[in-house]
PDB file of N, CA and C in Angstrom:
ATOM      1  N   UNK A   1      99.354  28.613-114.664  1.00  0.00           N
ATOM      2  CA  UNK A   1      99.622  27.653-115.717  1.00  0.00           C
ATOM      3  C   UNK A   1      99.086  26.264-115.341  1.00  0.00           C
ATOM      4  N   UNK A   2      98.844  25.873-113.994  1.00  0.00           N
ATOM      5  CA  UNK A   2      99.257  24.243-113.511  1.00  0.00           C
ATOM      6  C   UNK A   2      97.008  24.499-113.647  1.00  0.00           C
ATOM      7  N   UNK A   3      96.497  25.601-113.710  1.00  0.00           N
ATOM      8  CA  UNK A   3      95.205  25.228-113.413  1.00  0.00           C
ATOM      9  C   UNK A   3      94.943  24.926-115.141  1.00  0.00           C
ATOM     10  N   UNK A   4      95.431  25.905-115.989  1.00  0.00           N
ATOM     11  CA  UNK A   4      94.944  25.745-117.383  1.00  0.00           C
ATOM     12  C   UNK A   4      95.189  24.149-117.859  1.00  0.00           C
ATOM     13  N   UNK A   5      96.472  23.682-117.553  1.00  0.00           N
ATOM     14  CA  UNK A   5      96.450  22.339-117.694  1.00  0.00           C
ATOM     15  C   UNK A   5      95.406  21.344-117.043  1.00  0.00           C
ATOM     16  N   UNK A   6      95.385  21.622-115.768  1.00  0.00           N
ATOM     17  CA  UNK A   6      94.127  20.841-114.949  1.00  0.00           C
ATOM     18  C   UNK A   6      93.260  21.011-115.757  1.00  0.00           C
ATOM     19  N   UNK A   7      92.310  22.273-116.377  1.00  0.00           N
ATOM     20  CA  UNK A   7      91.193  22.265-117.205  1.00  0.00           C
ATOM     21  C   UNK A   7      91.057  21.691-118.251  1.00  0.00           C
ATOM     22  N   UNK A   8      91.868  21.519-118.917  1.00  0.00           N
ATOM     23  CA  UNK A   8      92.511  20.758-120.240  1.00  0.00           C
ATOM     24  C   UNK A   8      91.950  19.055-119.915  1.00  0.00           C
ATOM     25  N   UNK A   9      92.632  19.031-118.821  1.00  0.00           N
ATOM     26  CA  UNK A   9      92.761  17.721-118.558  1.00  0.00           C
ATOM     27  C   UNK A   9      91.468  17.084-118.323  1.00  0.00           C
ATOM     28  N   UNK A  10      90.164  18.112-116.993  1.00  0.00           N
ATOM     29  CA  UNK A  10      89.354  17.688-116.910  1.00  0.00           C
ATOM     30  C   UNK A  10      88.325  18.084-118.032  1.00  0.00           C
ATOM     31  N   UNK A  11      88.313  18.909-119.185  1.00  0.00           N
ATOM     32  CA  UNK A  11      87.766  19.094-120.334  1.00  0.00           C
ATOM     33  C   UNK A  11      88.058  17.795-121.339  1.00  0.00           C
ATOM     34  N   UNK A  12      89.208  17.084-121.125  1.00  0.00           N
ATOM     35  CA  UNK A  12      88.901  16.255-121.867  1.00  0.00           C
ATOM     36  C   UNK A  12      89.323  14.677-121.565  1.00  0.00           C
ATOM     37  N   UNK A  13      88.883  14.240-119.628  1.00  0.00           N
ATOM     38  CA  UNK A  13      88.104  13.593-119.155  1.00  0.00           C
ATOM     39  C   UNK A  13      86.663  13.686-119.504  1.00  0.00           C
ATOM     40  N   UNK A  14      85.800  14.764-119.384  1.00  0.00           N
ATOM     41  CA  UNK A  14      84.768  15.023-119.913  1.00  0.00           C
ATOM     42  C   UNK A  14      84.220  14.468-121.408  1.00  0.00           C
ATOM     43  N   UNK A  15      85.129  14.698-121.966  1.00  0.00           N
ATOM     44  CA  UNK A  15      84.191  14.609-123.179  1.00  0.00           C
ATOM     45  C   UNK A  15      84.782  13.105-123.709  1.00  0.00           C
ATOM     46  N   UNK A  16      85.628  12.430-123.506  1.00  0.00           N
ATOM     47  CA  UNK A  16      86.193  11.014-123.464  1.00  0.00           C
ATOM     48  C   UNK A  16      84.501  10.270-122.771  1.00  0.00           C
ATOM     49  N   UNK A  17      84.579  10.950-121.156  1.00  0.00           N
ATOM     50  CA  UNK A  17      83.114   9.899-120.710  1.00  0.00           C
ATOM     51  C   UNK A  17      81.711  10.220-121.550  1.00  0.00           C
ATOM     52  N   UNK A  18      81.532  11.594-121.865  1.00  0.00           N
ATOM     53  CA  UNK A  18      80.538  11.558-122.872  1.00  0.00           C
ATOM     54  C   UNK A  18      80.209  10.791-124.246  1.00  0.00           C
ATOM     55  N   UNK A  19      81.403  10.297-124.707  1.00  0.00           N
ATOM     56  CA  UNK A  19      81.300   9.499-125.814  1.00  0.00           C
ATOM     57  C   UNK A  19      80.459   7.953-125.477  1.00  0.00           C
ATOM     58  N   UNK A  20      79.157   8.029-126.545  1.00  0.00           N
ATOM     59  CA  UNK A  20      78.817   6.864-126.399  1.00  0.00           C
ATOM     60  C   UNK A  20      79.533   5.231-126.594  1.00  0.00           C
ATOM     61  N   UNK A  21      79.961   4.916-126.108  1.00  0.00           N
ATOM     62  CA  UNK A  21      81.194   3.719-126.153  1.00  0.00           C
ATOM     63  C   UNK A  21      79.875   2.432-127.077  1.00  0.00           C
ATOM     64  N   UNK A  22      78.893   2.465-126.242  1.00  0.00           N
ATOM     65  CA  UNK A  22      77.879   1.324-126.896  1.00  0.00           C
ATOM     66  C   UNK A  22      76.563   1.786-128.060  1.00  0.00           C
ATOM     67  N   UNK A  23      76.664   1.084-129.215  1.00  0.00           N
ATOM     68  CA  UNK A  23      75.771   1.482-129.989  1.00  0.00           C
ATOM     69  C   UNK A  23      74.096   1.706-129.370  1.00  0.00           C
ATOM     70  N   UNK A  24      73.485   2.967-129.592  1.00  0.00           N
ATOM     71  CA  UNK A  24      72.599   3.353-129.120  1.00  0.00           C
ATOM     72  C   UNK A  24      71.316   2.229-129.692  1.00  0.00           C
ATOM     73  N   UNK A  25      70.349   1.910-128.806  1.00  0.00           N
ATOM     74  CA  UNK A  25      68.954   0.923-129.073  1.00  0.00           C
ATOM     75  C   UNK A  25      67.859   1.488-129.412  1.00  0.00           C
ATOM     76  N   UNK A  26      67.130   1.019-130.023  1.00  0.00           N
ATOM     77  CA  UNK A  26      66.448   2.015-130.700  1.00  0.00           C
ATOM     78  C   UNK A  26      65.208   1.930-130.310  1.00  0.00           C
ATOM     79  N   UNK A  27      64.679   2.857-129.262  1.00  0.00           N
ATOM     80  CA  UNK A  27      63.848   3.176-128.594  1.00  0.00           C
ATOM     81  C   UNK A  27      61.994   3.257-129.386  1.00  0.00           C
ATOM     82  N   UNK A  28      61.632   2.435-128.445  1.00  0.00           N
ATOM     83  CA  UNK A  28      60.501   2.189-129.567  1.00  0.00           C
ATOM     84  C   UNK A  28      59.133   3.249-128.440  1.00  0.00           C
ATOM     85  N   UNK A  29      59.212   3.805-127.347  1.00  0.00           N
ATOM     86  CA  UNK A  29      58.502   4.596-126.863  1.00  0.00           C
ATOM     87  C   UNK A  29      57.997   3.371-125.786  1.00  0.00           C
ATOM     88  N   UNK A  30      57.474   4.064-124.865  1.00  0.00           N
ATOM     89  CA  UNK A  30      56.559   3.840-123.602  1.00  0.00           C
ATOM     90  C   UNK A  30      57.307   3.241-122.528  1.00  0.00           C
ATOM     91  N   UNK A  31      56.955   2.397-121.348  1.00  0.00           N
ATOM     92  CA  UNK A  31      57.507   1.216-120.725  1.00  0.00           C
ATOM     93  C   UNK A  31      57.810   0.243-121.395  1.00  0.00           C
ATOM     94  N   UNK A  32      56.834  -0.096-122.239  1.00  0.00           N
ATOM     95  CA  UNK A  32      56.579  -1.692-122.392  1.00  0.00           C
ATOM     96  C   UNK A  32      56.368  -2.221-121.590  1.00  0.00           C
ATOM     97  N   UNK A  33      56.914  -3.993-121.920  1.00  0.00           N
ATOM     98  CA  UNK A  33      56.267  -4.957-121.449  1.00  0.00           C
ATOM     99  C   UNK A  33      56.963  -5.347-120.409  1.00  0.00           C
ATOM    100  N   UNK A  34      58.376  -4.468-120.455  1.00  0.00           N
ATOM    101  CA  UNK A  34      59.601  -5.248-119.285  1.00  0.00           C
ATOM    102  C   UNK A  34      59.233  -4.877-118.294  1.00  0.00           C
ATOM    103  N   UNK A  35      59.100  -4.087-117.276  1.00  0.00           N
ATOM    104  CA  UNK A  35      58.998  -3.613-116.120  1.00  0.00           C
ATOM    105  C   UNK A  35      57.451  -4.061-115.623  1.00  0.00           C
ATOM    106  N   UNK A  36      55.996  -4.258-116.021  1.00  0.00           N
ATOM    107  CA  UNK A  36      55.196  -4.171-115.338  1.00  0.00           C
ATOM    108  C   UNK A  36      54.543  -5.526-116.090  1.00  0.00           C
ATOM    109  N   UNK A  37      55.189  -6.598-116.889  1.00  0.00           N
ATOM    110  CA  UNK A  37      54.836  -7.581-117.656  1.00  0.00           C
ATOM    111  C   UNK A  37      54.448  -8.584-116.293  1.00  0.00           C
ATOM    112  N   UNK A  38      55.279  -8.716-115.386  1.00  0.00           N
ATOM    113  CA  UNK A  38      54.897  -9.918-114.515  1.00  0.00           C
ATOM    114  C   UNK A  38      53.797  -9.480-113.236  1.00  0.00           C
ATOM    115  N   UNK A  39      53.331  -8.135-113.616  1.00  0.00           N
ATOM    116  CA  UNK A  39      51.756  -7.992-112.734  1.00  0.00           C
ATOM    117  C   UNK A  39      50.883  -8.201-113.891  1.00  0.00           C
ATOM    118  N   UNK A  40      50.908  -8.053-115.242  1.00  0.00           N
ATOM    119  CA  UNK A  40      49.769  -7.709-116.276  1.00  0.00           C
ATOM    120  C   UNK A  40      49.893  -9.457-116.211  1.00  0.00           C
ATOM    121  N   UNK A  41      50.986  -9.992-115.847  1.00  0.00           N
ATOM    122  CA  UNK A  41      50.367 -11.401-116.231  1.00  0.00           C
ATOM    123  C   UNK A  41      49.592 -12.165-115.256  1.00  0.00           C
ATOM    124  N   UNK A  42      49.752 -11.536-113.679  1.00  0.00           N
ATOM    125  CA  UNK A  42      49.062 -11.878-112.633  1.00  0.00           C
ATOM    126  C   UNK A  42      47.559 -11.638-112.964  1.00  0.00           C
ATOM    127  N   UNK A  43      47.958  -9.961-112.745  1.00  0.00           N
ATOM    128  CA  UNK A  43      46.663  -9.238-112.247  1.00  0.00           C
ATOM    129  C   UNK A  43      45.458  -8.942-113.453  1.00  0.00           C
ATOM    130  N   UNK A  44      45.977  -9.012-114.524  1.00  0.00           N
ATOM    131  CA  UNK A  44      45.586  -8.887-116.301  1.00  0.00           C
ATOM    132  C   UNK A  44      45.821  -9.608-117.144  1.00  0.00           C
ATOM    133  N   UNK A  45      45.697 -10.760-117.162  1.00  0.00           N
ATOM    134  CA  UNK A  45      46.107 -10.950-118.384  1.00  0.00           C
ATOM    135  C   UNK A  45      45.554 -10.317-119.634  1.00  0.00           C
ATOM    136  N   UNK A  46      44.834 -10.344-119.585  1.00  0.00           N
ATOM    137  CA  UNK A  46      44.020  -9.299-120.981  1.00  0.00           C
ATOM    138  C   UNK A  46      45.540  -8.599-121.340  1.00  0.00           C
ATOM    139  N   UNK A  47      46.062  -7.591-120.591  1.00  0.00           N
ATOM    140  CA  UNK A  47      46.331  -6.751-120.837  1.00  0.00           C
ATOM    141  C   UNK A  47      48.138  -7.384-121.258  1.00  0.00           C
ATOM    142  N   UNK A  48      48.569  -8.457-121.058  1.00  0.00           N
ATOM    143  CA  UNK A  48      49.265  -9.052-121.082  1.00  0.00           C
ATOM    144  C   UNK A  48      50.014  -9.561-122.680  1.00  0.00           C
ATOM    145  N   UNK A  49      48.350 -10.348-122.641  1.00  0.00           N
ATOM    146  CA  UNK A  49      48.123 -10.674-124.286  1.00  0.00           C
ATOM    147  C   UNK A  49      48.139  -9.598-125.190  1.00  0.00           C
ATOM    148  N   UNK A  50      47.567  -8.696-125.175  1.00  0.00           N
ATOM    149  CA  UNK A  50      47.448  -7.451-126.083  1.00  0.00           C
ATOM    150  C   UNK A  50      49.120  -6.986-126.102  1.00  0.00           C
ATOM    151  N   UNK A  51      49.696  -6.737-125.037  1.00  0.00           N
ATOM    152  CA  UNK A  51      50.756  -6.125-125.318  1.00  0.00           C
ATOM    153  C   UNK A  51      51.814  -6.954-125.906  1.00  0.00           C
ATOM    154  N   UNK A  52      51.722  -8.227-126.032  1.00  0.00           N
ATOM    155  CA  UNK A  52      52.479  -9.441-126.556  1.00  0.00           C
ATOM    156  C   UNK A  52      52.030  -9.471-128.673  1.00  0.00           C
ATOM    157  N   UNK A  53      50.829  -8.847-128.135  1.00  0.00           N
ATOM    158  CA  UNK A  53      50.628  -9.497-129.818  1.00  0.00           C
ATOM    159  C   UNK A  53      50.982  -7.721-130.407  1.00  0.00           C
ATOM    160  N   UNK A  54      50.908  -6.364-129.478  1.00  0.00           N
ATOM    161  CA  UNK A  54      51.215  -5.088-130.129  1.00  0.00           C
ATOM    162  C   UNK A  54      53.167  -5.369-130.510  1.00  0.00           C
ATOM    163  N   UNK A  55      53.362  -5.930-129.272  1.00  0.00           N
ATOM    164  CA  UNK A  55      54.671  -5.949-130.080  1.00  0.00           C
ATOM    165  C   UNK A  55      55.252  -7.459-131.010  1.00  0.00           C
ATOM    166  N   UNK A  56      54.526  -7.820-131.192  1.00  0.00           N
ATOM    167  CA  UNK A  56      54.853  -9.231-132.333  1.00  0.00           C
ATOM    168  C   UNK A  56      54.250  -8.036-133.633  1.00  0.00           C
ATOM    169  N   UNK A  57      53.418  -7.519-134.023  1.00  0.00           N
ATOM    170  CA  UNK A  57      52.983  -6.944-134.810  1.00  0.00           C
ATOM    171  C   UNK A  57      53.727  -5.600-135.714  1.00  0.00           C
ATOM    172  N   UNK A  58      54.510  -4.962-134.234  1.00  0.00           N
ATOM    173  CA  UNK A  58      55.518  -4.119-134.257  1.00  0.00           C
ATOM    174  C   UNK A  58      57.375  -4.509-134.841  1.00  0.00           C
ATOM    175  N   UNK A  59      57.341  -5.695-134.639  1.00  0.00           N
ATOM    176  CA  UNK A  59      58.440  -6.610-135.236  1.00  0.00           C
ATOM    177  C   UNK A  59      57.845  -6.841-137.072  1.00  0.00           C
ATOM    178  N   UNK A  60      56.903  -7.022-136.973  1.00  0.00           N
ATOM    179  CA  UNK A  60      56.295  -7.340-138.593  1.00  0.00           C
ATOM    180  C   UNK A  60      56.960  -6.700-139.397  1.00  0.00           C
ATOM    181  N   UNK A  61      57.512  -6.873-140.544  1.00  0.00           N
ATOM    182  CA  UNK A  61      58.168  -6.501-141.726  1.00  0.00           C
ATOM    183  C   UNK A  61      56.284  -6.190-142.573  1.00  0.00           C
ATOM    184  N   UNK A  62      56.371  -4.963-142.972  1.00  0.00           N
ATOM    185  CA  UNK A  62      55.217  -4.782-143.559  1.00  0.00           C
ATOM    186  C   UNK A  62      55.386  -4.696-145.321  1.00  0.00           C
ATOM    187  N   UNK A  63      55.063  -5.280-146.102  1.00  0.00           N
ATOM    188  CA  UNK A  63      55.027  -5.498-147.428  1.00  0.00           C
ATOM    189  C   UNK A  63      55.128  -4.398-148.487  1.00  0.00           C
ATOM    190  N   UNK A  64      55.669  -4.670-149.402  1.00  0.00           N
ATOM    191  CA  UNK A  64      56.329  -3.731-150.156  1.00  0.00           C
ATOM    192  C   UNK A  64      55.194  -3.256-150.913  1.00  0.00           C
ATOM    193  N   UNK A  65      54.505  -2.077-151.666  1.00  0.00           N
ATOM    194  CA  UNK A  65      53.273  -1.760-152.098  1.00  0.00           C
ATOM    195  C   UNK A  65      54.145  -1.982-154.135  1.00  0.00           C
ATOM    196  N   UNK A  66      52.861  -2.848-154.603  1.00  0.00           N
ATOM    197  CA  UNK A  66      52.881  -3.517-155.444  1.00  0.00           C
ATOM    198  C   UNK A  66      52.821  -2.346-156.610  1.00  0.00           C
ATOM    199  N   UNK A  67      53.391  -1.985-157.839  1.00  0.00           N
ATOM    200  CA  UNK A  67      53.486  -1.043-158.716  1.00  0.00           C
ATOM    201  C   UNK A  67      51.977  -0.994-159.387  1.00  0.00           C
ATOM    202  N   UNK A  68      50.757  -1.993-159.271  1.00  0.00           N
ATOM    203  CA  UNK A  68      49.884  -1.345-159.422  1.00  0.00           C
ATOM    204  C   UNK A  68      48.788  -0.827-158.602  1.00  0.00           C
ATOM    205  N   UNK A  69      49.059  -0.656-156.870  1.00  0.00           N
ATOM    206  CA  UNK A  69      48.423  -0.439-156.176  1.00  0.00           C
ATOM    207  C   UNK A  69      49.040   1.091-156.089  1.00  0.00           C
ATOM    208  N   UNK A  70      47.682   1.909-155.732  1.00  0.00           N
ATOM    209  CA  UNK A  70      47.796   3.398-155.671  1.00  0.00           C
ATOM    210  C   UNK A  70      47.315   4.171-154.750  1.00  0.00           C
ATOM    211  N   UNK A  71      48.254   5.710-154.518  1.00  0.00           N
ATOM    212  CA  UNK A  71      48.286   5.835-153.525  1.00  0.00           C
ATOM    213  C   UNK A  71      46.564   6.415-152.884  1.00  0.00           C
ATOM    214  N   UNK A  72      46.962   6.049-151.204  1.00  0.00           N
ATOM    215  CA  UNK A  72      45.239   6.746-150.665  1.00  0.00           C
ATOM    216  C   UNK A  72      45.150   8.561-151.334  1.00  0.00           C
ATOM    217  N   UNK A  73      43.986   8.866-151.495  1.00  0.00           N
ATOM    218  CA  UNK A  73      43.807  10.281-152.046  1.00  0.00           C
ATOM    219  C   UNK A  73      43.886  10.883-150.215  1.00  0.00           C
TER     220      UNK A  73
END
């Protein structure tokens, strides 16, 4: 009896810590710019700039398509 309770108990320790407590972020793919931004700004900038203006571009609110523009074939 004293183990079925233990299981109980750690079944639902378990699933209490599985619950996401913090709203999930919404993952936009790759590294990015956080982790390897302060060599691309040493060693690249090229590569620095580009990734600064991919994600300013990626923030862009893109425009609503106008009721007489039609769609690509």
């Amino acid at each position: 009896m004293e183990y079925l309770l233990a299981l109980i108990v750690l079944l639902g320790l378990f699933l209490l810590m599985s619950r996401p407590w913090k709203p999930k972020k919404e993952h936009r793919g790759g590294l990015g710019g956080n982790i390897f931004g302060p060599f691309d700004e040493i060693f690249n900038p090229g590569a620095k700039q580009a990734s600064e203006i991919i994600e300013e571009q990626s923030r862009q609110i893109k425009p609503m398509p106008s009721p007489e523009d039609k769609p690509n074939p």
